[in-house]
Protein backbone atom coordinates (compact mmCIF):
# COMPACT_ATOMS: atom_id res chain seq x y z
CA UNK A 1 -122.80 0.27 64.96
CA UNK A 2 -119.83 0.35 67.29
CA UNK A 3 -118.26 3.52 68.19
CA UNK A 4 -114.94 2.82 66.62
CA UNK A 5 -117.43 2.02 63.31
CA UNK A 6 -119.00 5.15 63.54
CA UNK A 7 -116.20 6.66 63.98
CA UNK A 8 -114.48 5.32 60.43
CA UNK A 9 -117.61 6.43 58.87
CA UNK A 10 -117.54 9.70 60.11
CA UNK A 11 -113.75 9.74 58.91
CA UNK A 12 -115.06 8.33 55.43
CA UNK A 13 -117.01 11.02 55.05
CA UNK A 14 -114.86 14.27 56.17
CA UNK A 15 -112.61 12.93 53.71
CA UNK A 16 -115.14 12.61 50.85
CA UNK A 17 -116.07 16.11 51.28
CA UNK A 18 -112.54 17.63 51.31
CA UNK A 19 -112.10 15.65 47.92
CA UNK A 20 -115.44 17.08 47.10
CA UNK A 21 -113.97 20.42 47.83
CA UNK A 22 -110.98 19.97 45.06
CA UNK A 23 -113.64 18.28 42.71
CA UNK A 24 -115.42 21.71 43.03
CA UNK A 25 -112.53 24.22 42.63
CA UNK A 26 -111.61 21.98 39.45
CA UNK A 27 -114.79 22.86 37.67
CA UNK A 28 -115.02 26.11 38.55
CA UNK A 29 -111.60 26.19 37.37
CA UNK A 30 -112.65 24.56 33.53
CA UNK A 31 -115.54 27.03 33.56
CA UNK A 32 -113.31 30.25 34.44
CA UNK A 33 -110.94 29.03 31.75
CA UNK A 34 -113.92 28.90 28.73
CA UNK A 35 -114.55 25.09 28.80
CA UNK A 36 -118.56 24.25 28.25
CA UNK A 37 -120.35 23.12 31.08
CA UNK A 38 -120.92 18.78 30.44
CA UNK A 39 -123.02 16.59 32.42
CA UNK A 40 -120.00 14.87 34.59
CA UNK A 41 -119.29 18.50 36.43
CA UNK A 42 -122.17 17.81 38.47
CA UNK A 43 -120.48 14.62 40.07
CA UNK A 44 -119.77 16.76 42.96
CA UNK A 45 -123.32 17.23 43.67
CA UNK A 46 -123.67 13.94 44.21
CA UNK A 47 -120.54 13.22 45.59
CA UNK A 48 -121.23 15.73 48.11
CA UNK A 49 -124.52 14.08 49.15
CA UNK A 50 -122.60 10.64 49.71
CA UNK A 51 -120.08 12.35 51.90
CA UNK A 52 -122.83 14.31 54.00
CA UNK A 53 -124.47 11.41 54.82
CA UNK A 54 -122.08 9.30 55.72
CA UNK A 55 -120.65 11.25 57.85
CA UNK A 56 -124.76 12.05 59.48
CA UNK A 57 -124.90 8.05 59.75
CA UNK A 58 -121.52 7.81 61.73
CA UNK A 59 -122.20 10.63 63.77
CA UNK A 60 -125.77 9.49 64.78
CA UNK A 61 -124.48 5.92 65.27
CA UNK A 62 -121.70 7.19 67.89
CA UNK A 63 -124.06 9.13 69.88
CA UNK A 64 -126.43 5.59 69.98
CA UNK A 65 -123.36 4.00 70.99
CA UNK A 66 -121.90 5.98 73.59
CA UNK A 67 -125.49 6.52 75.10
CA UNK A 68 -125.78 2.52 75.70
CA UNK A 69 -122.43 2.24 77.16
């Protein structure tokens, strides 16, 4: 991967994880306010794990990269 690649997937993934951030609050927000816990509030589990490792895989590629320049 190029460094300008890796770079865009370390981007990718900062910004998955801030919207995993506001997916968070919101549920904690439902729960606080009495609504019953449903299988879909865990999408920021996963959505979190995504984010994490894209942003791993970018940051691993542009240290490959910029070692074989």
């Amino acid at each position: 991967m190029t460094n300008e690649k890796a770079t865009i997937s370390m981007v990718f993934g900062i910004l998955i994880l801030a919207m995993t951030v506001v997916m968070v609050i919101s549920v904690v927000v439902m729960l606080a306010n009495g609504a019953k816990f449903v299988p879909v509030m865990a999408a920021p589990a996963i959505s979190l794990g995504v984010g994490v490792l894209m942003y791993r895989s970018g940051k691993k590629s542009g240290k490959k990269s910029a070692q074989s320049s």
